[in-house]
N, C-alpha and C. Protein backbone atom coordinates (compact mmCIF):
# COMPACT_ATOMS: atom_id res chain seq x y z
N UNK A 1 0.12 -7.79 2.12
CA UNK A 1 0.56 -6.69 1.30
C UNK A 1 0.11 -5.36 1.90
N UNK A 2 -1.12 -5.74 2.47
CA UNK A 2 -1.58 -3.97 2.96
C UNK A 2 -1.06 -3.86 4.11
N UNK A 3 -0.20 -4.76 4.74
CA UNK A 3 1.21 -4.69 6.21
C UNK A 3 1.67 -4.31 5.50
N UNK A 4 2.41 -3.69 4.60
CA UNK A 4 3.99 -3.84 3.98
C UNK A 4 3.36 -2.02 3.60
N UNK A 5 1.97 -1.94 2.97
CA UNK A 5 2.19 -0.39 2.60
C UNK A 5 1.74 0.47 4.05
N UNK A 6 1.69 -0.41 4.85
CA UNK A 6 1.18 0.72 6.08
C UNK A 6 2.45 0.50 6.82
N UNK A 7 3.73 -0.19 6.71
CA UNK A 7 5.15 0.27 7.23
C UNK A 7 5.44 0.75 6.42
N UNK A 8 5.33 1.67 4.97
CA UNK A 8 5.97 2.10 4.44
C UNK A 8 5.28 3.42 4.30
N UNK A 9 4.17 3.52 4.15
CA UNK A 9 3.66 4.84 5.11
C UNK A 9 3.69 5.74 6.47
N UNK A 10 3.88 4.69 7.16
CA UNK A 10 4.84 4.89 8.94
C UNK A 10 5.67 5.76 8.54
N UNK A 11 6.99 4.51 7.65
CA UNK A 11 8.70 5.29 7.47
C UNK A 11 8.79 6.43 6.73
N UNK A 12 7.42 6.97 5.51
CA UNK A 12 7.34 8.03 5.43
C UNK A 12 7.06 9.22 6.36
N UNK A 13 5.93 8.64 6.98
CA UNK A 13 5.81 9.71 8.34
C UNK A 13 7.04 10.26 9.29
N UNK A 14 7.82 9.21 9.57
CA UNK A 14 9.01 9.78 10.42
C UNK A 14 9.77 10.27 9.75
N UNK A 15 10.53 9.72 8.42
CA UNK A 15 11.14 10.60 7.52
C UNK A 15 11.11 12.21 7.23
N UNK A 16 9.45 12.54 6.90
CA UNK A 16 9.01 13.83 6.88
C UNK A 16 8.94 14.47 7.53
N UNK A 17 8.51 13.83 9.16
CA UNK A 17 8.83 14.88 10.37
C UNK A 17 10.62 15.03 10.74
N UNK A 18 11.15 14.07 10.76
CA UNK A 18 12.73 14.48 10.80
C UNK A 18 13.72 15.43 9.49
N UNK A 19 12.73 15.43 8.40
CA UNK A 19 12.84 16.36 7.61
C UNK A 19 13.48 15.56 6.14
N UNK A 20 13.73 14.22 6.86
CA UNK A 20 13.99 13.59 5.05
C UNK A 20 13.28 13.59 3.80
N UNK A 21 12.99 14.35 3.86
CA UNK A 21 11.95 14.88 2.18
C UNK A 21 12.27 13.66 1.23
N UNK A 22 13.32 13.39 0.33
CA UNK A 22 13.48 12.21 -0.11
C UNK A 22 13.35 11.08 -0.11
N UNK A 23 13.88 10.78 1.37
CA UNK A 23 13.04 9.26 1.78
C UNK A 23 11.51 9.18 1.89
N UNK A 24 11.31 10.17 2.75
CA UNK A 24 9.79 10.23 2.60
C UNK A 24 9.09 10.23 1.57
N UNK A 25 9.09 10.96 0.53
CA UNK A 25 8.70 10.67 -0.56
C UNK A 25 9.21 9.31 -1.56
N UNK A 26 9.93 9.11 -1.66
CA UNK A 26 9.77 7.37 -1.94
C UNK A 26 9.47 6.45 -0.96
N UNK A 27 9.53 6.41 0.02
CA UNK A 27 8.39 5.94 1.14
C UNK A 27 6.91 5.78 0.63
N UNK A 28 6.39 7.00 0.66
CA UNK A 28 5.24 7.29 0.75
C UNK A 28 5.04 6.83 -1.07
N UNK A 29 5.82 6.86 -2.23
CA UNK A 29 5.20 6.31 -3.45
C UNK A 29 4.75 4.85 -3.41
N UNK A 30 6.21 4.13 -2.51
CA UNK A 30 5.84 2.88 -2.51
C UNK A 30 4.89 2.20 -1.64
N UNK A 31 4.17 2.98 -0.79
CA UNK A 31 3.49 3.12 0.00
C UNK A 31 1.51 2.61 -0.89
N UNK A 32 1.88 3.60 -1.73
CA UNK A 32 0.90 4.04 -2.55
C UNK A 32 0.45 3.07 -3.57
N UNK A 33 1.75 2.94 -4.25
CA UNK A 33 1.95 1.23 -5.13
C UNK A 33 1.41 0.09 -4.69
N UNK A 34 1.89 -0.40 -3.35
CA UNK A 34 1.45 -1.32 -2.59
C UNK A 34 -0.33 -1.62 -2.53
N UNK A 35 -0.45 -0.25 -2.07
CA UNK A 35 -2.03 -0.31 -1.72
C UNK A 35 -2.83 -0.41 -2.71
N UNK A 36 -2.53 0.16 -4.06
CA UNK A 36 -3.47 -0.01 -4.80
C UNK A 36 -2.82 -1.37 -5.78
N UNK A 37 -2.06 -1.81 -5.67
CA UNK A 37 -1.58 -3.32 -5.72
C UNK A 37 -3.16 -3.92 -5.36
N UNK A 38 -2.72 -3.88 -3.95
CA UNK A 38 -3.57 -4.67 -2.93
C UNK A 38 -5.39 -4.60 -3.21
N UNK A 39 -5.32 -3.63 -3.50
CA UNK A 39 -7.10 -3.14 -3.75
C UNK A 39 -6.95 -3.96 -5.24
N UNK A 40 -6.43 -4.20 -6.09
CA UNK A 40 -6.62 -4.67 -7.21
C UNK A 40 -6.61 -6.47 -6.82
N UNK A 41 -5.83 -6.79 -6.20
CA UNK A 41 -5.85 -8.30 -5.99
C UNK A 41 -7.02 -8.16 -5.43
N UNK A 42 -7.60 -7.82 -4.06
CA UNK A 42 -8.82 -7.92 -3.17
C UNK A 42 -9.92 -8.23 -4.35
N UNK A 43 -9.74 -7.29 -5.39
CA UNK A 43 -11.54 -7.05 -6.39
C UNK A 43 -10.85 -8.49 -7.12
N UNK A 44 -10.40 -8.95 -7.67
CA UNK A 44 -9.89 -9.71 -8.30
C UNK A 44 -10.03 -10.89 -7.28
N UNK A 45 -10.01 -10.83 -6.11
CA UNK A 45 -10.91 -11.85 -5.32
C UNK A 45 -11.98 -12.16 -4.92
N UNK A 46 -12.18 -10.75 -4.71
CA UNK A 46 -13.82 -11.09 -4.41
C UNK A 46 -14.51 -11.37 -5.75
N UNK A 47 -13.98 -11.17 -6.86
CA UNK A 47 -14.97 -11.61 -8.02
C UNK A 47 -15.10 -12.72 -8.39
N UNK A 48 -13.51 -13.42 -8.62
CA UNK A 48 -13.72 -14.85 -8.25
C UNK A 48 -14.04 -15.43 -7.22
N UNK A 49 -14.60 -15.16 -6.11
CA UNK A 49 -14.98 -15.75 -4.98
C UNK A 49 -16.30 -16.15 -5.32
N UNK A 50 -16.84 -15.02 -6.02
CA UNK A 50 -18.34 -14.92 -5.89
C UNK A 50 -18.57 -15.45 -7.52
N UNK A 51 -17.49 -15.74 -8.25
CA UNK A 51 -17.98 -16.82 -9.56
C UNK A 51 -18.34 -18.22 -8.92
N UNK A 52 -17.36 -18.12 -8.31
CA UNK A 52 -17.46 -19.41 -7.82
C UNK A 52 -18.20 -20.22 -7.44
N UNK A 53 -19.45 -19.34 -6.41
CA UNK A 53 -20.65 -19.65 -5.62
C UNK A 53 -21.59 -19.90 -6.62
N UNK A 54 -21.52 -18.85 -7.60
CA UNK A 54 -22.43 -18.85 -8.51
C UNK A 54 -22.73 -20.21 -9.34
């Protein structure tokens, strides 16, 4: 998942320098979505990881 928001942060980057304001900016939201997606599954793993041991 954190592949998927760092190509979609890329396609914002080129978007914005070629001047697609639009794409880029929904680029870069879903970009954003993704990642903190991702940071929420990660804690949500490491907590059960570490019930687990316990």
């Amino acid at each position: 998942m954190l592949h998927y928001a760092l190509i979609f942060l890329v396609v914002a980057i080129i978007a914005g320098v070629l001047g697609f304001g639009g794409i880029a900016g929904a680029a870069a939201g879903i970009a954003k979505i993704l990642f903190f997606v991702f940071l929420i599954l990660l804690a949500i793993s490491v907590v059960t990881g570490l019930v687990r041991k316990a």
